[in-house]
N, C-alpha and C. Protein backbone atom coordinates (compact mmCIF):
# COMPACT_ATOMS: atom_id res chain seq x y z
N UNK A 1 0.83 -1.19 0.00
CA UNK A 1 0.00 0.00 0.00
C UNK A 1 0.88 1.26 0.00
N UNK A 2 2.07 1.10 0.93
CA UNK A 2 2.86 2.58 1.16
C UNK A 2 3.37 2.74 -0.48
N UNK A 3 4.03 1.52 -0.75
CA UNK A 3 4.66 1.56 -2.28
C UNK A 3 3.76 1.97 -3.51
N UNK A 4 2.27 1.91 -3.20
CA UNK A 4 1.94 2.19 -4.41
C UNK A 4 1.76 4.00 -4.34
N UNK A 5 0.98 4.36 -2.88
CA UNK A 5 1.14 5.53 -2.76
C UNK A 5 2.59 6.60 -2.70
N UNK A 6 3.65 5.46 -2.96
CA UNK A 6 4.97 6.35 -2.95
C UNK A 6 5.39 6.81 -4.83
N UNK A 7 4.55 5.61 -5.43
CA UNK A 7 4.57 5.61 -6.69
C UNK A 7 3.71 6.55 -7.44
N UNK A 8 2.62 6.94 -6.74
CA UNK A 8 1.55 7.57 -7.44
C UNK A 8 2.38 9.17 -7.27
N UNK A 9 2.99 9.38 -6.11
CA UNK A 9 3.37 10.69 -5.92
C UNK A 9 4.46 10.76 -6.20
N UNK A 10 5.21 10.05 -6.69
CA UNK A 10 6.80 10.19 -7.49
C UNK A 10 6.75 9.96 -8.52
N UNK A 11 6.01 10.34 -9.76
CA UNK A 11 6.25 9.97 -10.96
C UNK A 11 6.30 11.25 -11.44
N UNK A 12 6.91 11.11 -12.82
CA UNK A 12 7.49 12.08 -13.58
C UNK A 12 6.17 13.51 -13.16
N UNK A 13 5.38 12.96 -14.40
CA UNK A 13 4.07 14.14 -14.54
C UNK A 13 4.30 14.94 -13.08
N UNK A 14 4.19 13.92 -11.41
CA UNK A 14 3.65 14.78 -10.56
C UNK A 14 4.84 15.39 -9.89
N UNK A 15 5.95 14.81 -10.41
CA UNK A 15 7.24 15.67 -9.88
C UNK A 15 7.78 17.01 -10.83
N UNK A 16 6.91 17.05 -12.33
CA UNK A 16 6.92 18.01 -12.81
C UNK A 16 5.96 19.24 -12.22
N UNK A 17 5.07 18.77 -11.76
CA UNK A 17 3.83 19.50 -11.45
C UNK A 17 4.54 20.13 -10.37
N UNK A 18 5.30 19.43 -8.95
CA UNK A 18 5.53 20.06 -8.18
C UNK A 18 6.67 20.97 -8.15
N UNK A 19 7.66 20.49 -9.06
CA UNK A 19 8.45 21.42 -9.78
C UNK A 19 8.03 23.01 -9.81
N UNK A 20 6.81 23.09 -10.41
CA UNK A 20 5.79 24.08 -11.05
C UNK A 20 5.82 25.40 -9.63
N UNK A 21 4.97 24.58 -8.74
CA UNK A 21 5.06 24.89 -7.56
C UNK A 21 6.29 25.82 -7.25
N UNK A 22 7.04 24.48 -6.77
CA UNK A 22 8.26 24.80 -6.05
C UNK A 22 8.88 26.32 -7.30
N UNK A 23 8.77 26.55 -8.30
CA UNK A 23 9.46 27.32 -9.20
C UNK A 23 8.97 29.02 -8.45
N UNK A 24 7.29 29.01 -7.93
CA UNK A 24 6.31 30.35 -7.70
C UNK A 24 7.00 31.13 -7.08
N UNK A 25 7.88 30.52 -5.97
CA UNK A 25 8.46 31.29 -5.16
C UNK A 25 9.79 32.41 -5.47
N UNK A 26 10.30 31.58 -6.32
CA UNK A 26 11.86 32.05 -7.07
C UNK A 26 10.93 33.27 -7.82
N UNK A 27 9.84 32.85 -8.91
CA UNK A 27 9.93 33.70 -9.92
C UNK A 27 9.12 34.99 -9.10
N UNK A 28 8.23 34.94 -8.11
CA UNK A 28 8.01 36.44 -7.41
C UNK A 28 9.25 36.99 -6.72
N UNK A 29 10.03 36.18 -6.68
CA UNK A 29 11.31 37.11 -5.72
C UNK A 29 12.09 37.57 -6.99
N UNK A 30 12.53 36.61 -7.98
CA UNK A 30 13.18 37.64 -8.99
C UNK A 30 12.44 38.93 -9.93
N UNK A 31 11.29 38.52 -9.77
CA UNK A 31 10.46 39.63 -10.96
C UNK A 31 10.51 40.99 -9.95
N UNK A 32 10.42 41.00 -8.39
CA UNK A 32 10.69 42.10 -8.17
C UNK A 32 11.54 42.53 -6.79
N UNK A 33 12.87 41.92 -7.20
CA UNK A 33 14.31 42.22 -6.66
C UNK A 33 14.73 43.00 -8.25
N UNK A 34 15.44 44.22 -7.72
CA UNK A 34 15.70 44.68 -8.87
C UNK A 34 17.14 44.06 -8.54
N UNK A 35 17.33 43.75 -10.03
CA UNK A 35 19.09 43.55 -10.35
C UNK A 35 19.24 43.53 -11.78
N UNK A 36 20.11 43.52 -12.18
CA UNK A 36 20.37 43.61 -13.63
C UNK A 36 20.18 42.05 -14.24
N UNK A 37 19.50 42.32 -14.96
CA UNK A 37 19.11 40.70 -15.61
C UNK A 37 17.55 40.06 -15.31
N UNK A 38 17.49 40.79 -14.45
CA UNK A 38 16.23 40.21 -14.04
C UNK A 38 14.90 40.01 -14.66
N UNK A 39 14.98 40.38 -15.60
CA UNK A 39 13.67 40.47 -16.86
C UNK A 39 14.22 38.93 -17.43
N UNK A 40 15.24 38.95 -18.04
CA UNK A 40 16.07 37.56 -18.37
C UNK A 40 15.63 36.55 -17.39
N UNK A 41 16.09 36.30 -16.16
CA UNK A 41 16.06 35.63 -15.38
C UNK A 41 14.35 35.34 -15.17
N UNK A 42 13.77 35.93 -14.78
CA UNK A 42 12.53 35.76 -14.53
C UNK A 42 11.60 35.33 -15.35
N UNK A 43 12.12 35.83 -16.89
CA UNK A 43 11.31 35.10 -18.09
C UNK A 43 11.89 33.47 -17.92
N UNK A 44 12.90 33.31 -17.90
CA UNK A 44 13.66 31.95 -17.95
C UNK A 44 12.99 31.15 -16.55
N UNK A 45 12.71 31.37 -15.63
CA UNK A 45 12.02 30.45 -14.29
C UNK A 45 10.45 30.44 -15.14
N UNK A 46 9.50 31.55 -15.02
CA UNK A 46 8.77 31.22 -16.06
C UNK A 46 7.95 30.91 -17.34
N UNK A 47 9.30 30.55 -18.21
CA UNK A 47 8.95 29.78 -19.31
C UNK A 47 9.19 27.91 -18.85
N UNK A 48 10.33 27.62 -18.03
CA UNK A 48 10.62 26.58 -17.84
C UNK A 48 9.22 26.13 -16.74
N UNK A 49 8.35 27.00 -16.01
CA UNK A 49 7.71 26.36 -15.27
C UNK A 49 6.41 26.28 -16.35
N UNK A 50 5.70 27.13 -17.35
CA UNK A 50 5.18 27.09 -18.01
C UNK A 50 5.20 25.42 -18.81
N UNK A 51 6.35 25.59 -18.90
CA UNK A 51 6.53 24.28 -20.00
C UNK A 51 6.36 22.90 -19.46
N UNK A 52 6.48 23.07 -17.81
CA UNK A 52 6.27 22.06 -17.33
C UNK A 52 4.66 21.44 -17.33
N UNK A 53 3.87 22.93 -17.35
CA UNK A 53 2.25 22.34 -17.64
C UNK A 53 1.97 21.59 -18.78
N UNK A 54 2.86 21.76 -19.54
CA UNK A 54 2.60 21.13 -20.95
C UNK A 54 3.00 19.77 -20.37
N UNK A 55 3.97 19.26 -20.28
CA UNK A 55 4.87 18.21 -20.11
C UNK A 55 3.77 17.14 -18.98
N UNK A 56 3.67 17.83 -17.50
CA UNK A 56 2.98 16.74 -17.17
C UNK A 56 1.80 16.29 -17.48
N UNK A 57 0.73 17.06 -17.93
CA UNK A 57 -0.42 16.72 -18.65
C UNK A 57 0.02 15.26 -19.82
N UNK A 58 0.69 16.08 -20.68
CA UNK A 58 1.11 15.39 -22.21
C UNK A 58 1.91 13.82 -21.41
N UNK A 59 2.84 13.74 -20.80
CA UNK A 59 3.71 12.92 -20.02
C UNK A 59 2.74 11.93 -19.07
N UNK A 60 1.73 12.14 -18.47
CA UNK A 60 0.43 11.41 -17.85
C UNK A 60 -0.05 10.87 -18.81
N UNK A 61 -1.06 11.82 -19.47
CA UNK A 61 -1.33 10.76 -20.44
C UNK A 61 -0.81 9.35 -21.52
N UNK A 62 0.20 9.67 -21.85
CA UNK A 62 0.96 9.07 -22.69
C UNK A 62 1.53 7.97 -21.65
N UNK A 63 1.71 7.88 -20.78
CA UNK A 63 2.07 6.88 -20.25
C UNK A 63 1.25 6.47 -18.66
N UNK A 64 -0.02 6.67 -18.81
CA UNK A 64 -1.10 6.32 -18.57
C UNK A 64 -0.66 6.38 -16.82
N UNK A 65 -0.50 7.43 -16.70
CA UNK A 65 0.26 8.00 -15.13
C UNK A 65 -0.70 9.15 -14.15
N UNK A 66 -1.96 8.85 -14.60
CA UNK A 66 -2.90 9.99 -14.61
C UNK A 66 -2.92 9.63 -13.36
N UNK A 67 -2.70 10.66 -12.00
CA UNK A 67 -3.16 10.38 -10.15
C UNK A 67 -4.30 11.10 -9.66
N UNK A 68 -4.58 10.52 -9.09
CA UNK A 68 -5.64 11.72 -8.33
C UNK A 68 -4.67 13.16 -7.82
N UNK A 69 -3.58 12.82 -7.07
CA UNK A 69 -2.76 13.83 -6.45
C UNK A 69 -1.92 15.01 -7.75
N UNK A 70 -2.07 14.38 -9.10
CA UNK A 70 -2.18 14.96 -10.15
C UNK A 70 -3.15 15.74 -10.40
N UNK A 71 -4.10 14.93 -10.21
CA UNK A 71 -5.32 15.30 -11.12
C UNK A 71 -6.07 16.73 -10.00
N UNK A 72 -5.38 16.59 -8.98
CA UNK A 72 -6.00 17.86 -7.63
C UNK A 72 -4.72 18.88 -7.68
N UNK A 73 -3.40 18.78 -8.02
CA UNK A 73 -2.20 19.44 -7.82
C UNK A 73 -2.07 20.12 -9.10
N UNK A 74 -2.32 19.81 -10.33
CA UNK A 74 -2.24 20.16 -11.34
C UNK A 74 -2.95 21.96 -11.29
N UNK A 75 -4.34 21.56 -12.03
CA UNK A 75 -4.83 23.36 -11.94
C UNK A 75 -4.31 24.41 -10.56
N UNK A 76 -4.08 24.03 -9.15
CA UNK A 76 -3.39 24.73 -8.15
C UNK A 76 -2.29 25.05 -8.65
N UNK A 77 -1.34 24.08 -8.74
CA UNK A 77 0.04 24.47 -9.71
C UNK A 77 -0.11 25.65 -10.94
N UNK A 78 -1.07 25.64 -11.54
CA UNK A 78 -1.02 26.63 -12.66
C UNK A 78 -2.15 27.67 -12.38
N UNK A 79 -2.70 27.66 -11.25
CA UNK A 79 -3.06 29.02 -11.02
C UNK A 79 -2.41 29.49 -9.98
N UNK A 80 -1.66 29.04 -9.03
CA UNK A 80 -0.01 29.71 -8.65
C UNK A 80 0.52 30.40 -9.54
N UNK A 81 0.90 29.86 -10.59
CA UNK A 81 1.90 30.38 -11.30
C UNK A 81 1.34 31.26 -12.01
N UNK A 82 0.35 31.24 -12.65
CA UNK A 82 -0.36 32.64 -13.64
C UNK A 82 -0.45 33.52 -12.69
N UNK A 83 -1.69 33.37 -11.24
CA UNK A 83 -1.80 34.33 -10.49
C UNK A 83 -0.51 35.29 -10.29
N UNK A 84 0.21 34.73 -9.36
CA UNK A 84 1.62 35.10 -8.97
C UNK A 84 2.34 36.05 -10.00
N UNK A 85 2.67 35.42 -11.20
CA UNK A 85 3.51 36.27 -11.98
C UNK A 85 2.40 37.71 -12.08
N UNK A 86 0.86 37.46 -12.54
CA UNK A 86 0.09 38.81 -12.71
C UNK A 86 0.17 39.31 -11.99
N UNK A 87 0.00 38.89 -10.53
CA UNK A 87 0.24 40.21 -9.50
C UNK A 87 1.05 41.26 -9.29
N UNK A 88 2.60 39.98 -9.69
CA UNK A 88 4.36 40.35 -10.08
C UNK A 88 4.03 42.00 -10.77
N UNK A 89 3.26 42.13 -12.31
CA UNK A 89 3.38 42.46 -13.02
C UNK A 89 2.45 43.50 -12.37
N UNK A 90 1.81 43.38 -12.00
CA UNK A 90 0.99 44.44 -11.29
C UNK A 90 1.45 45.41 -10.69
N UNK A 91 2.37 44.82 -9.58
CA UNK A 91 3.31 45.37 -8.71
C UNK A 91 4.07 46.20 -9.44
N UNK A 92 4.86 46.07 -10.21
CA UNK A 92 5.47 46.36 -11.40
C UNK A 92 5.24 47.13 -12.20
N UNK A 93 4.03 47.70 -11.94
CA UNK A 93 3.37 49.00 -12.89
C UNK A 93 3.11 48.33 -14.76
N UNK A 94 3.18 47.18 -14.64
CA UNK A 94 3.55 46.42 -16.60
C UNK A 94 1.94 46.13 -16.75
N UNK A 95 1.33 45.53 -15.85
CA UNK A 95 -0.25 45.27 -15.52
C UNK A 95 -1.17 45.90 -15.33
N UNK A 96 -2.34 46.53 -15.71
CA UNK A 96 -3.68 47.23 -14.77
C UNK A 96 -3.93 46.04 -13.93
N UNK A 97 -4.22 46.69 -12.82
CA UNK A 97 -4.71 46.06 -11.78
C UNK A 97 -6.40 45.31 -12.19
N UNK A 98 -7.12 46.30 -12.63
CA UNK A 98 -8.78 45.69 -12.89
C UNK A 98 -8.59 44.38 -13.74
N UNK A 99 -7.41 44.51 -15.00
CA UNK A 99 -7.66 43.31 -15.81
C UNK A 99 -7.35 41.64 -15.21
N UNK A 100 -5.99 42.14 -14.09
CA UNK A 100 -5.55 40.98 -13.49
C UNK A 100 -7.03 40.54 -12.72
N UNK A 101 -7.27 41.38 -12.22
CA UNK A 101 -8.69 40.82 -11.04
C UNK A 101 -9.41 40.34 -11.78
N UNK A 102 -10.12 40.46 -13.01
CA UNK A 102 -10.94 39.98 -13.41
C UNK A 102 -10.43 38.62 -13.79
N UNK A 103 -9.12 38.03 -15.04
CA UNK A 103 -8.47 37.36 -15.15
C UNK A 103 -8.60 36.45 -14.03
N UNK A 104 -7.69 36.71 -12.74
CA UNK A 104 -7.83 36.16 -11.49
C UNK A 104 -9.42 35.17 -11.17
N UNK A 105 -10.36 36.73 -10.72
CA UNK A 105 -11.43 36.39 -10.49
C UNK A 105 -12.17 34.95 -11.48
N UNK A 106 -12.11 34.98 -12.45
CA UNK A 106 -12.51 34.25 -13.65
C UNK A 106 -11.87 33.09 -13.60
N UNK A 107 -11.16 32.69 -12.70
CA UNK A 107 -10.14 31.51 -12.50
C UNK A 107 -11.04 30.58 -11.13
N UNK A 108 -10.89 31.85 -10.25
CA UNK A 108 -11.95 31.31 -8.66
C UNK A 108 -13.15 30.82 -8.97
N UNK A 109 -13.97 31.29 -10.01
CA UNK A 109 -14.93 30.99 -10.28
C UNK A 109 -15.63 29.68 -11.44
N UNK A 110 -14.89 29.47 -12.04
CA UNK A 110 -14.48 28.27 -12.99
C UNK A 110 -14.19 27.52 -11.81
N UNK A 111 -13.38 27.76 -11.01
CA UNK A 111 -12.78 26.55 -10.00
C UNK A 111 -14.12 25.80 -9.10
N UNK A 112 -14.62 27.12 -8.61
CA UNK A 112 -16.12 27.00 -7.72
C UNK A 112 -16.78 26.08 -8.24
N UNK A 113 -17.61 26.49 -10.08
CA UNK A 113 -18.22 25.80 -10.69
C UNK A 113 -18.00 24.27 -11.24
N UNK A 114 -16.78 23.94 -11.17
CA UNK A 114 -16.34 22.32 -11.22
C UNK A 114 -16.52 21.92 -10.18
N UNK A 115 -15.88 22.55 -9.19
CA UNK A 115 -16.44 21.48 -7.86
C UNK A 115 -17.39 21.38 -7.46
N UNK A 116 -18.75 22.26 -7.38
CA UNK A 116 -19.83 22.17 -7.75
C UNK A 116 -20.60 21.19 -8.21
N UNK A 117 -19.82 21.16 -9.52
CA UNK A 117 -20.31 20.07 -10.33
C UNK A 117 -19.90 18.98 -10.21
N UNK A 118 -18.37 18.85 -9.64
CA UNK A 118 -18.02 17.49 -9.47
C UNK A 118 -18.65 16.95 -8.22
N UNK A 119 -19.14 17.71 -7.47
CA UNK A 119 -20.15 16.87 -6.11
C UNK A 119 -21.34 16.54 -6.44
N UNK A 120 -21.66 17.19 -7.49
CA UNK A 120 -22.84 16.10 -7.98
C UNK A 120 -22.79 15.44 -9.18
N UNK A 121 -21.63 14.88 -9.05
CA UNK A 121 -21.35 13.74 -9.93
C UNK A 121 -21.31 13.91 -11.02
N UNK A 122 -21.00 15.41 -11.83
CA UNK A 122 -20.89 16.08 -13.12
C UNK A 122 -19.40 16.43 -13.46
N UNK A 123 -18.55 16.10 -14.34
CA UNK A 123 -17.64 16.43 -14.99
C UNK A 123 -17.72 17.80 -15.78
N UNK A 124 -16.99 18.69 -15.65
CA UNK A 124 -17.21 20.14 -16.99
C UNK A 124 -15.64 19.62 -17.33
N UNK A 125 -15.76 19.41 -18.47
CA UNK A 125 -14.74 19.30 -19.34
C UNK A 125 -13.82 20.72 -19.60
N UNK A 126 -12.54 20.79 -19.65
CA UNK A 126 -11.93 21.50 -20.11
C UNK A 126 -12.44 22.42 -21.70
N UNK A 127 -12.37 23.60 -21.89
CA UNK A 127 -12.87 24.14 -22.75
C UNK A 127 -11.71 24.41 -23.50
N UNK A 128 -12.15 24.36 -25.12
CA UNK A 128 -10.79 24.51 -25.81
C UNK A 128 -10.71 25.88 -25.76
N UNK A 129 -11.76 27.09 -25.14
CA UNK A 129 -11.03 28.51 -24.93
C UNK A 129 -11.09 28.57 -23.89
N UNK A 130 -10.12 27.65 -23.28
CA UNK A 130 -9.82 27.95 -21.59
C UNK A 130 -8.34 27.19 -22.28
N UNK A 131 -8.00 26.64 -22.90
CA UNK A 131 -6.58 25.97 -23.75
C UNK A 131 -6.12 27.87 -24.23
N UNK A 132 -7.07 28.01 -25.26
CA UNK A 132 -6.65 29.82 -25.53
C UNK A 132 -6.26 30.43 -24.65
N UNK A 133 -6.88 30.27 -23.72
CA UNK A 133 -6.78 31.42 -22.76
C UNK A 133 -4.87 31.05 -21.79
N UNK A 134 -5.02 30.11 -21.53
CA UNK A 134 -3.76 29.51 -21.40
C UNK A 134 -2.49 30.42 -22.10
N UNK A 135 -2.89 29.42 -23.35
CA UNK A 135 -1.64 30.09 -24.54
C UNK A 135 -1.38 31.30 -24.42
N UNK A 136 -2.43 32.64 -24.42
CA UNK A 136 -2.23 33.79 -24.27
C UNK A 136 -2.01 34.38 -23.25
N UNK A 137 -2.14 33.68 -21.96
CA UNK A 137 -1.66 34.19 -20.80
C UNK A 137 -0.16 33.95 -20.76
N UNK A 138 0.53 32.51 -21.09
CA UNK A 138 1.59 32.53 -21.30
C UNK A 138 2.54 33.79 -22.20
N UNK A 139 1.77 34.17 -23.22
CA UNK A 139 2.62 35.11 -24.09
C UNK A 139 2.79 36.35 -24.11
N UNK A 140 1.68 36.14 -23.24
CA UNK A 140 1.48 37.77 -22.56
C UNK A 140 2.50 38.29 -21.34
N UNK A 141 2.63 37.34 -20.52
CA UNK A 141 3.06 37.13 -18.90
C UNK A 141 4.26 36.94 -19.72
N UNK A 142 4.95 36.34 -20.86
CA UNK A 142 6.37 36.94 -21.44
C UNK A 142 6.60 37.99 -21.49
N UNK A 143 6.26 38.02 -22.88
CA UNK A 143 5.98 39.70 -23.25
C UNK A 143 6.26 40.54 -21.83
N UNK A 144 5.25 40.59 -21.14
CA UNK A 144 5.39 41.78 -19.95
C UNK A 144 6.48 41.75 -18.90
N UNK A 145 6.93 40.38 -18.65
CA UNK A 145 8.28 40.10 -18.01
C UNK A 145 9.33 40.91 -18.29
N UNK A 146 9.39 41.10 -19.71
CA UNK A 146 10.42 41.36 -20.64
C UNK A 146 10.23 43.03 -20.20
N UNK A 147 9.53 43.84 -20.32
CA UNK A 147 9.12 44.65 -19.69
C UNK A 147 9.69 45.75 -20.95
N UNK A 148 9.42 47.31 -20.78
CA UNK A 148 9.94 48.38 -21.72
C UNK A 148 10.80 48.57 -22.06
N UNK A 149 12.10 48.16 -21.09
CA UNK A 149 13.67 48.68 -20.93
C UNK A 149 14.41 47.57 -21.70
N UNK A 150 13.44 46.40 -22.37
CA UNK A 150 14.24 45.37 -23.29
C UNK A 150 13.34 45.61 -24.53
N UNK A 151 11.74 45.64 -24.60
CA UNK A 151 10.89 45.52 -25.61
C UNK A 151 10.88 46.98 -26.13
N UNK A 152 10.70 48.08 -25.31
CA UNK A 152 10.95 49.06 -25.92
C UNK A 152 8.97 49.81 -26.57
N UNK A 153 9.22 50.17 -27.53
CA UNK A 153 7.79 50.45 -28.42
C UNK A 153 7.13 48.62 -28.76
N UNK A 154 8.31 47.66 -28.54
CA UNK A 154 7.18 46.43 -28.79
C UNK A 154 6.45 45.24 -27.81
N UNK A 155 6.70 46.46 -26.75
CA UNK A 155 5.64 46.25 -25.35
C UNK A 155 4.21 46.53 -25.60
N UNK A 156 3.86 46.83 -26.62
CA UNK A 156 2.55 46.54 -27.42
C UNK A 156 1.44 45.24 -27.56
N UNK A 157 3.01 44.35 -27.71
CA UNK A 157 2.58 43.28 -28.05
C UNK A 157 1.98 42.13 -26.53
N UNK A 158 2.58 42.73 -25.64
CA UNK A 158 2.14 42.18 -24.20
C UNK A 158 1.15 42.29 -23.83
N UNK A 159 0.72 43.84 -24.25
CA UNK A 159 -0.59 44.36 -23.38
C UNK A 159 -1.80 44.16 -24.61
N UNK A 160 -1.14 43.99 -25.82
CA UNK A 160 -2.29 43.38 -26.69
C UNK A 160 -2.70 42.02 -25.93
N UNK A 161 -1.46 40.75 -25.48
CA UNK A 161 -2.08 39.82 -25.86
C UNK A 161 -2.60 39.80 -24.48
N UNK A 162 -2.27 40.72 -23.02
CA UNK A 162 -3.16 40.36 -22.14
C UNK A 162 -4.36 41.15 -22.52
N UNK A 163 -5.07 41.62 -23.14
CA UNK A 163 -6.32 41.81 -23.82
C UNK A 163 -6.80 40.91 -23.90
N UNK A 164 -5.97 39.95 -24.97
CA UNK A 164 -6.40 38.58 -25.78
C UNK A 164 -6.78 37.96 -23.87
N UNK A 165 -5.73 37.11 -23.44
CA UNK A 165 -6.38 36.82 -21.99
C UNK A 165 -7.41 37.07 -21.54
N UNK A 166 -7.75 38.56 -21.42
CA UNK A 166 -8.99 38.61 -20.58
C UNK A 166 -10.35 38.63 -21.15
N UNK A 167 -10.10 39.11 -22.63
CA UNK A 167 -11.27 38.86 -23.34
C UNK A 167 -11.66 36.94 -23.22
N UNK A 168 -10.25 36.14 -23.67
CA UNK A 168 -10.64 35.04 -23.42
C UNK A 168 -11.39 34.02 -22.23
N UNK A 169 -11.06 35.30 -21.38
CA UNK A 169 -11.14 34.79 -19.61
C UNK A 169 -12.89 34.95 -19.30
N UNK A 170 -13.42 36.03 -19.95
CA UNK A 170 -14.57 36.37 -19.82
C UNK A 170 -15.42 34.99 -20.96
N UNK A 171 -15.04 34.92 -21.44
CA UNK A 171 -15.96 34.30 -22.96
C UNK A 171 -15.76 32.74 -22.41
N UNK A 172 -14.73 32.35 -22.11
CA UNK A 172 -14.49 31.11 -21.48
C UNK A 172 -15.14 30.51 -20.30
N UNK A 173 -15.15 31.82 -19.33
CA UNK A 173 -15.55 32.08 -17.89
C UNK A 173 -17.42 31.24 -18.30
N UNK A 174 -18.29 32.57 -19.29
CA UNK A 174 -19.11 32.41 -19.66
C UNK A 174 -19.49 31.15 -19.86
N UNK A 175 -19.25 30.85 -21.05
CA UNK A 175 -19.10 29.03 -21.98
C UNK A 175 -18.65 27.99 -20.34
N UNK A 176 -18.11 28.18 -19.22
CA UNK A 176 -17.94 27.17 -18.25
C UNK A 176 -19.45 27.25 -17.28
N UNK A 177 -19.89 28.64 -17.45
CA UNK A 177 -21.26 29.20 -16.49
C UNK A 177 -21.83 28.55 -17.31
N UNK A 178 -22.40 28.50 -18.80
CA UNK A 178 -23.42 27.53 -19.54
C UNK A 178 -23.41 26.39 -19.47
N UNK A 179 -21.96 25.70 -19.38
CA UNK A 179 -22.10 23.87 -19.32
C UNK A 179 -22.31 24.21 -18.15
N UNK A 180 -22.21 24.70 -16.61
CA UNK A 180 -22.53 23.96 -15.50
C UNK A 180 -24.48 23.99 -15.26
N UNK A 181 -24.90 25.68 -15.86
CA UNK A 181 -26.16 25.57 -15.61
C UNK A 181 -27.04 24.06 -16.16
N UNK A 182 -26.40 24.17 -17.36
CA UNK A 182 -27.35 22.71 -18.71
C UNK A 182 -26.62 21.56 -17.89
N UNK A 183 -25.42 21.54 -17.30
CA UNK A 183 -25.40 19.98 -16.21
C UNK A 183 -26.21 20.03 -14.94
N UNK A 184 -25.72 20.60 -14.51
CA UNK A 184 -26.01 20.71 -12.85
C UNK A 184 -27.49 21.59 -12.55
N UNK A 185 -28.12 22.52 -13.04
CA UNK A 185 -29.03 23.38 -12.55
C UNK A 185 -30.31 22.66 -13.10
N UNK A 186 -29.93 22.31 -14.78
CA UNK A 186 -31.32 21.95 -15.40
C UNK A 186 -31.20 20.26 -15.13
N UNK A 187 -30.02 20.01 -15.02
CA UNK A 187 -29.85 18.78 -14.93
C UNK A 187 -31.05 18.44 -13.78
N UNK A 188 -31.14 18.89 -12.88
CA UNK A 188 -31.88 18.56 -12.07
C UNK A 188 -33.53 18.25 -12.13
């Protein structure tokens, strides 16, 4: 019994996942310790923790490693890490504050509505614009890392794509409020 539970929590996927984790802490202390490099540095902790969401998802599946302690550690792990860096960026003057909250907010609430649903025995599937919304938070939360004093006039491209984010965050947010009402509300 100890061995299988030592197995379920040591495998690749969930030692990437905690990786993820363990990374939140480094990348809020470098994004705002000023030192020289630090736009560098801080993009580099999170792109490598970014990439790890890819990896243990893709890495579970494929080798049929899917845990519960995965399957509960996973979205925490990556709303650490989005939250965290937006706030970073907040702090940082690179962010409006209203867009992160909503962003944010739109995360708590998706979260609410699965568990919700998962207590009454309803699954809400991942939405492929909650995958969008992902992608563009990642490129955005670059982008803005990188900040004016490297991007210059093509710090444009950051605050475009956290646009893209929050427009996605809302429309996604939405589309997760419709599958839970048509499962869970009418379901009834």
């Amino acid at each position: 019994m100890r061995e299988d539970l030592s197995a379920e929590i040591w495998n690749l996927p969930n030692s990437l996942t905690l990786l993820r984790i363990f990374l939140v802490p480094f990348l809020v202390v470098v994004l705002l310790t000023k030192f020289s490099g630090r736009e560098y540095a801080g993009l580099a902790i999170f792109l490598v923790a970014a990439i790890t969401d890819f990896f243990d998802g893709y890495i579970a599946r494929r080798t049929n490693q899917i845990t519960r302690l995965g399957t509960l550690l996973d979205p925490i792990a990556d709303k650490l890490l989005i939250s965290s860096a937006l706030i970073s960026l907040v702090e940082l003057g690179l962010a409006p504050a209203w867009m992160i909250v909503i962003i944010i907010g739109r995360e708590f609430a998706v979260s609410g509505l699965r568990s919700i649903a998962a207590q009454q025995g309803v699954t809400i599937a991942a939405s492929p614009l909650g995958k969008g919304k992902t992608i563009s938070q990642v490129v955005a939360i670059a982008f803005l890392i990188l900040g004016y004093e490297i991007l210059g006039e093509f710090m444009f491209i950051g605050k475009l794509a956290l646009w893209v984010v929050m427009i996605f965050a809302l429309v996604s947010g939405i589309d997760y409020f419709l599958k839970f009402s048509r499962a869970v509300i009418k379901g009834h």
